[in-house]
N, C-alpha and C. Protein backbone atom coordinates (compact mmCIF):
# COMPACT_ATOMS: atom_id res chain seq x y z
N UNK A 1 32.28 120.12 20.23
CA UNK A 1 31.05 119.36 20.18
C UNK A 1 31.15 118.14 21.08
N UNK A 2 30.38 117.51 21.58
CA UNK A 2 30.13 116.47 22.56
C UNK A 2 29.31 115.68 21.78
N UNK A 3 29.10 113.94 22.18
CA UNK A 3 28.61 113.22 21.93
C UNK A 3 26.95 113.58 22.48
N UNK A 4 26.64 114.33 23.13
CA UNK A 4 25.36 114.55 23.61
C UNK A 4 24.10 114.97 22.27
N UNK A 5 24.84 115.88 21.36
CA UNK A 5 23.64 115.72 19.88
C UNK A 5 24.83 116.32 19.06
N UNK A 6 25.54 116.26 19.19
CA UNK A 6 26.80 116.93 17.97
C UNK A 6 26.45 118.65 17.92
N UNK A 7 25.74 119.52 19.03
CA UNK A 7 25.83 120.87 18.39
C UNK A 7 26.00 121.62 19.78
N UNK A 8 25.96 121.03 21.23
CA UNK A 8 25.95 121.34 21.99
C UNK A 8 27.00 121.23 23.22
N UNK A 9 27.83 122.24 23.75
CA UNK A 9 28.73 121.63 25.14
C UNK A 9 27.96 121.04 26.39
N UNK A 10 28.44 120.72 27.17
CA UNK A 10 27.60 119.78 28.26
C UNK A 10 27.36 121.19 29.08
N UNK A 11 28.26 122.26 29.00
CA UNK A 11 27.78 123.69 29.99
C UNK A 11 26.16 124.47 28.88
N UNK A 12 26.38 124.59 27.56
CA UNK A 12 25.40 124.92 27.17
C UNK A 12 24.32 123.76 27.07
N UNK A 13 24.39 122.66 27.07
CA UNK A 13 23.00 122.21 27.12
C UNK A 13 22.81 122.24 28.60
N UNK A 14 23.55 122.44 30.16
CA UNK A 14 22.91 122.22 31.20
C UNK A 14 22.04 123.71 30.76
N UNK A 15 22.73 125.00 30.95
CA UNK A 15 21.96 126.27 30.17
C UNK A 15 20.69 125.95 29.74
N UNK A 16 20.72 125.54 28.59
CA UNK A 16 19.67 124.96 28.11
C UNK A 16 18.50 124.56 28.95
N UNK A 17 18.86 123.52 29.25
CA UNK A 17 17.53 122.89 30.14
C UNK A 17 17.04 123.69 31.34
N UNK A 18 18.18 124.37 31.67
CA UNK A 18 17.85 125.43 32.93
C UNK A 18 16.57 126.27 32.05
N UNK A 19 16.62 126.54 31.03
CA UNK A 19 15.94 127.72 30.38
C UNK A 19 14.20 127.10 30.11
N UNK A 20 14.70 125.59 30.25
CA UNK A 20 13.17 124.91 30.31
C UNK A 20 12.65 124.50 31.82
N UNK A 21 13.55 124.00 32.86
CA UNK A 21 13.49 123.93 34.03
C UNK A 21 12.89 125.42 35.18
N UNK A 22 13.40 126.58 34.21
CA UNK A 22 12.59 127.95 34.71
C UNK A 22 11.03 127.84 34.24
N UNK A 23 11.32 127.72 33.22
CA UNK A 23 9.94 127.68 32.30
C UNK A 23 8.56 126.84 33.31
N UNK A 24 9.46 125.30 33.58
CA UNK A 24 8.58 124.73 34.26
C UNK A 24 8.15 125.51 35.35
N UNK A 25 9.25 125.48 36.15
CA UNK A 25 8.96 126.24 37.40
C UNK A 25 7.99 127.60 37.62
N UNK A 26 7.51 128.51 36.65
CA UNK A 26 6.88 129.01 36.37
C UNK A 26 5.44 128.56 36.22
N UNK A 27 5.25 127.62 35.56
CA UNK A 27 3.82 126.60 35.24
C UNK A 27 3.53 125.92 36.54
N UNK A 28 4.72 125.26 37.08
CA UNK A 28 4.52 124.40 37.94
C UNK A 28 4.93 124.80 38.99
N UNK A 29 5.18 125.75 39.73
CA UNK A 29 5.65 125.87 41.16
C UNK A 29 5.85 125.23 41.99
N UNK A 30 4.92 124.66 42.95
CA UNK A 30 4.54 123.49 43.58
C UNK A 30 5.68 122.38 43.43
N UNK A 31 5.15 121.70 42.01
CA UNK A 31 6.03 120.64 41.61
C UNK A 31 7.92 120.96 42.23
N UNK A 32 7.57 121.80 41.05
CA UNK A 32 9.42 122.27 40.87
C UNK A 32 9.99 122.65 42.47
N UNK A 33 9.36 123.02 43.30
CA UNK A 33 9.54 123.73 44.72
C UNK A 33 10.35 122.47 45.12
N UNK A 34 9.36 121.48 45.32
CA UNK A 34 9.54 120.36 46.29
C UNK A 34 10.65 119.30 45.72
N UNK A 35 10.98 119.38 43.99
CA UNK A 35 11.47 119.01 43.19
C UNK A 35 12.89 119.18 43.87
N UNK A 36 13.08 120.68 43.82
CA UNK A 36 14.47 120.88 43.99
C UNK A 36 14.57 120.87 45.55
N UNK A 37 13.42 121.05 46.21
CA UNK A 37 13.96 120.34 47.95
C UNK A 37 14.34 119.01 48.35
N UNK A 38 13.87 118.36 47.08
CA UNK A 38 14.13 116.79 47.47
C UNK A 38 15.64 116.84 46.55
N UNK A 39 15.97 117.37 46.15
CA UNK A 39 17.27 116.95 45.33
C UNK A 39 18.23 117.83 45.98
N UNK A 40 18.14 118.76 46.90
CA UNK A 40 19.01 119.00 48.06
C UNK A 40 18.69 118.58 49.48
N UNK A 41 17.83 118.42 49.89
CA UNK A 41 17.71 116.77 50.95
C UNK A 41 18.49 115.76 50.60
N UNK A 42 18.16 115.20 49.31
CA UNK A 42 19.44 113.73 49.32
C UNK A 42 20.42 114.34 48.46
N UNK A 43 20.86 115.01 48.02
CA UNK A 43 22.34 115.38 48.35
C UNK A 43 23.49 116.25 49.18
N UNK A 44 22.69 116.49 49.90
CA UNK A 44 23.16 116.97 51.72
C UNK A 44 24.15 115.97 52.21
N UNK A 45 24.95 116.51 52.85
CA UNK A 45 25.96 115.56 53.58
C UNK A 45 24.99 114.96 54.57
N UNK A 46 25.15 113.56 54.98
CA UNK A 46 24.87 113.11 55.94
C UNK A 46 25.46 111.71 56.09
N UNK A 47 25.27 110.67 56.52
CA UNK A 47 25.92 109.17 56.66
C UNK A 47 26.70 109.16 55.26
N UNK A 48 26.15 109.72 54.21
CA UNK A 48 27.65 109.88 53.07
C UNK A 48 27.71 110.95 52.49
N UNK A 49 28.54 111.17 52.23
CA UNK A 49 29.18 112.96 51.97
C UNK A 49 28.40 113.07 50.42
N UNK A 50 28.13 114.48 50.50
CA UNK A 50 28.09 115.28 49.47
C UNK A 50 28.67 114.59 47.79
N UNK A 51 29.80 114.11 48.28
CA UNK A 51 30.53 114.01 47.18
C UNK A 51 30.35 112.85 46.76
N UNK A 52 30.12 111.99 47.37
CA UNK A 52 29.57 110.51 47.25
C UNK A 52 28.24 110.41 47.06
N UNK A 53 27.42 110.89 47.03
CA UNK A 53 26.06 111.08 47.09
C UNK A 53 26.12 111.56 45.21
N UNK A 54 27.05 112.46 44.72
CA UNK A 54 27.15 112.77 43.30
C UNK A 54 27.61 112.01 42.79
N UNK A 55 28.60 111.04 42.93
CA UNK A 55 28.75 109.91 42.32
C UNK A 55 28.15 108.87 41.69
N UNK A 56 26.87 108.71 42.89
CA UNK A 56 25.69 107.56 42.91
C UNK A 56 25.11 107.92 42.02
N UNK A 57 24.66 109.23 42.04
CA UNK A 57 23.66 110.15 41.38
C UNK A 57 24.27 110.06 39.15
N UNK A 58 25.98 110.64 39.17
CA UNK A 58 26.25 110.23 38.43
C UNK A 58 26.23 108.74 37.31
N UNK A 59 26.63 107.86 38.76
CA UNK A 59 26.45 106.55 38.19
C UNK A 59 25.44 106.19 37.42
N UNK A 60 23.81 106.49 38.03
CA UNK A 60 22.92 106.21 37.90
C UNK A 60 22.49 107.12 36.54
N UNK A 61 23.10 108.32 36.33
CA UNK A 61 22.61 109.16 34.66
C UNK A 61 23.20 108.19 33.68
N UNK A 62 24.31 107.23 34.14
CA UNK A 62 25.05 106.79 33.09
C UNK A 62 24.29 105.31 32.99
N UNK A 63 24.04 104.59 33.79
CA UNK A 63 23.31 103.81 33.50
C UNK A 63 21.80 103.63 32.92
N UNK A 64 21.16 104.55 33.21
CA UNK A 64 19.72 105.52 32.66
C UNK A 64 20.01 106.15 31.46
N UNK A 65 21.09 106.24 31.11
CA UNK A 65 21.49 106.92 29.63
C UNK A 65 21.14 108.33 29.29
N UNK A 66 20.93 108.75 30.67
CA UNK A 66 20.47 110.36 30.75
C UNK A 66 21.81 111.74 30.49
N UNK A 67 22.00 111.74 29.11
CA UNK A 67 23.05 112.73 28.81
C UNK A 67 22.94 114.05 30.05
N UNK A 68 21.34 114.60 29.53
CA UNK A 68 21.43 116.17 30.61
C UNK A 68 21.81 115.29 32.41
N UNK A 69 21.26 114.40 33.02
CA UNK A 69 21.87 114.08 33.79
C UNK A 69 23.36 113.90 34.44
N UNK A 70 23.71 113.26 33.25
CA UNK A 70 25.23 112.87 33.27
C UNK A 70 26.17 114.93 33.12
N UNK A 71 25.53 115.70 32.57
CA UNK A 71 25.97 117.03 32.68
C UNK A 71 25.88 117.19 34.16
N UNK A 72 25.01 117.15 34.79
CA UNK A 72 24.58 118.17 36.00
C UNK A 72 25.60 117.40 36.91
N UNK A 73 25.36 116.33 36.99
CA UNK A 73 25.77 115.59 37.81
C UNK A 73 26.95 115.45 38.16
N UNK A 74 28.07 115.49 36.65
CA UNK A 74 29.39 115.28 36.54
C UNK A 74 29.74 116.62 36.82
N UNK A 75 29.00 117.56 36.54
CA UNK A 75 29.41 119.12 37.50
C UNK A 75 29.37 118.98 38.78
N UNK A 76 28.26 118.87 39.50
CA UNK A 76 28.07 118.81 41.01
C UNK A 76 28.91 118.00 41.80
N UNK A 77 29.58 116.73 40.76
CA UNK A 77 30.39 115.88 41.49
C UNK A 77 31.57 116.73 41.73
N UNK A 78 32.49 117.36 40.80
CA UNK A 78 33.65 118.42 40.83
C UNK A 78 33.71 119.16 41.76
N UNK A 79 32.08 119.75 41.57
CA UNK A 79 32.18 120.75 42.54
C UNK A 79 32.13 120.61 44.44
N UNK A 80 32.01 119.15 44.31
CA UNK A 80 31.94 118.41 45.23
C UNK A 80 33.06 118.20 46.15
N UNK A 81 33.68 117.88 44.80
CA UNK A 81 35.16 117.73 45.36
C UNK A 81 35.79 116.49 44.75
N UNK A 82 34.91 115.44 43.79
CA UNK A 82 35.40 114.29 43.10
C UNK A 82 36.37 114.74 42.40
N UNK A 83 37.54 113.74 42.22
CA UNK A 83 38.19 113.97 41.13
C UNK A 83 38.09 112.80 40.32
N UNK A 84 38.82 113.43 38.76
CA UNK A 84 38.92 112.93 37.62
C UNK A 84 39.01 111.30 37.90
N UNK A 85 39.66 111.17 39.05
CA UNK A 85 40.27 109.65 39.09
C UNK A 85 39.06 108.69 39.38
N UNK A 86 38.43 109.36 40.53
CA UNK A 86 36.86 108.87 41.47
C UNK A 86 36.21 108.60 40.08
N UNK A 87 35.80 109.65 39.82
CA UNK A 87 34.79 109.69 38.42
C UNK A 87 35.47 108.23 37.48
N UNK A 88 36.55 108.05 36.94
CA UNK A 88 36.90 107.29 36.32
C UNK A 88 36.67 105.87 36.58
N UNK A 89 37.22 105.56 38.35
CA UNK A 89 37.02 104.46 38.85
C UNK A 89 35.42 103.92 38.84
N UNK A 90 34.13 105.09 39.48
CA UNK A 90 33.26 105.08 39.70
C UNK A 90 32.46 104.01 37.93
N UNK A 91 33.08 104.76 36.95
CA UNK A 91 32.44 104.31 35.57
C UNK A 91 32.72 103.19 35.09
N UNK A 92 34.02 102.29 35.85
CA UNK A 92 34.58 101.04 35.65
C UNK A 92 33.04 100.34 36.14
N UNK A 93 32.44 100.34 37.60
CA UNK A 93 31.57 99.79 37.92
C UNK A 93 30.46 99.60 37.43
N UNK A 94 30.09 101.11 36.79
CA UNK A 94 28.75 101.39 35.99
C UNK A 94 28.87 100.55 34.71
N UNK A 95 30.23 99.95 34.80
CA UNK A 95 30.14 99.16 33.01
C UNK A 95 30.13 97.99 33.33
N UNK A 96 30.73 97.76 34.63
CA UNK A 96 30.81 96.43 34.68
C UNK A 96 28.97 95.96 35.14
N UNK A 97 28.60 96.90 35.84
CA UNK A 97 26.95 96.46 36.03
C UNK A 97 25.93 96.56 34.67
N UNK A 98 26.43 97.69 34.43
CA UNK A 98 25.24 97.58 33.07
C UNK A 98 25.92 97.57 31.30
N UNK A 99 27.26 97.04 31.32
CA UNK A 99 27.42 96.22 30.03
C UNK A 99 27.98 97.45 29.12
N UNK A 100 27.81 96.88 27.75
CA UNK A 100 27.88 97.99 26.87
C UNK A 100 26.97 99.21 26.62
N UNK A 101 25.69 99.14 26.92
CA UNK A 101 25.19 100.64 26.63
C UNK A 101 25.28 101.75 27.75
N UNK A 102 26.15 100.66 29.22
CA UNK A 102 26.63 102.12 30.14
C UNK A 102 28.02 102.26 29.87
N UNK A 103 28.52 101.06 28.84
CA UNK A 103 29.98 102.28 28.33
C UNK A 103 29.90 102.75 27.66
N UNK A 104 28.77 102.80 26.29
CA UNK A 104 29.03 104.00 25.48
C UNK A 104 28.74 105.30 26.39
N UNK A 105 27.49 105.47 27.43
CA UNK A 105 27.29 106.63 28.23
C UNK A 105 28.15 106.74 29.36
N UNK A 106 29.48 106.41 29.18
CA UNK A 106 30.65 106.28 30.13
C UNK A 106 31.23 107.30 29.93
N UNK A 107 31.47 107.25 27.99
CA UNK A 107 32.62 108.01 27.11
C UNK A 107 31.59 109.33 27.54
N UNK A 108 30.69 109.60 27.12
CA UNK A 108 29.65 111.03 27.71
C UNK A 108 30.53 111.51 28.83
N UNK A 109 30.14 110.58 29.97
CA UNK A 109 30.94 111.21 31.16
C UNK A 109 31.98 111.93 31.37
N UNK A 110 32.94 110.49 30.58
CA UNK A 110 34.18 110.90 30.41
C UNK A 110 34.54 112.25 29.55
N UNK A 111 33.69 112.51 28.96
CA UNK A 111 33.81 113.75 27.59
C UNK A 111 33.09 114.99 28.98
N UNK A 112 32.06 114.37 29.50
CA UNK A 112 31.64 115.97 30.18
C UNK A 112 32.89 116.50 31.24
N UNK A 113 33.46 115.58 32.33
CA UNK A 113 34.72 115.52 33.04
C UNK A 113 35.53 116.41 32.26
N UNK A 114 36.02 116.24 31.33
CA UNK A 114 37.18 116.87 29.88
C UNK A 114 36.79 118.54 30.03
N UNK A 115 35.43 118.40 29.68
CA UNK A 115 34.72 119.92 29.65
C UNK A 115 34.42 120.36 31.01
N UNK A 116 34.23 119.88 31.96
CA UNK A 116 33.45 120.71 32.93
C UNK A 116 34.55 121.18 34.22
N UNK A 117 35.49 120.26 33.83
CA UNK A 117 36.91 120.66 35.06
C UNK A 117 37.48 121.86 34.51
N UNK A 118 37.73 122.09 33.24
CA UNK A 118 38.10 123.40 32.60
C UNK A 118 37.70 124.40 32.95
N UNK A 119 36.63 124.49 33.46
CA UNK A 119 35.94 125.18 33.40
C UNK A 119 35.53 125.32 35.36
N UNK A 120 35.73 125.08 35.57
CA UNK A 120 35.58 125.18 37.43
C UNK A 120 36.47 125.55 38.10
């Protein structure tokens, strides 16, 4: 179990939302099209890598307090090529900018990292 609702892994709730993210995409085409062109536009390598670009992206679920974020993200970073250490260092900052409610959504991170490297 994960801190995300106590019944879910961070691989089954990304699942999850995928299963509503189709759904949309179905209703919404259009939307969702351009949705996911803009979210591989800025995370394309360019003036900063791929992998750094998931970091930011990370940082920013943890400061936004966005659990399904902090899933996708802390995957894409791995798969990126971040390691455990990046990710770690990266969440020192996110606490030191946004205090205590981006370290409790730190430990998230840190808990999805646990689960999602296992697994890659």
């Amino acid at each position: 179990m994960t801190a995300l609702n106590n019944k879910h892994s961070y691989a089954d709730q990304m699942k999850h939302v995928r299963s509503y993210t189709s759904k949309l995409s179905n209703a919404l085409p259009d939307v969702m099209k351009n949705f996911y062109a803009l979210s591989k536009a800025s995370s394309s390598d360019g003036a900063l890598d791929t992998k750094t670009k998931e970091l930011i992206a990370l940082a920013i679920a943890v400061a936004t307090h966005c659990d399904d974020c902090i899933a996708f993200h802390t995957s894409s970073a791995l798969k990126a090529g971040a390691t455990p250490e990046e990710i770690m260092e990266m969440l020192g900052v996110v606490v030191f900018m946004g205090g205590g409610p981006a370290l409790m959504y730190a430990t998230h991170a840190m808990e999805a990292v646990e689960e999602l490297q296992s697994s890659q």
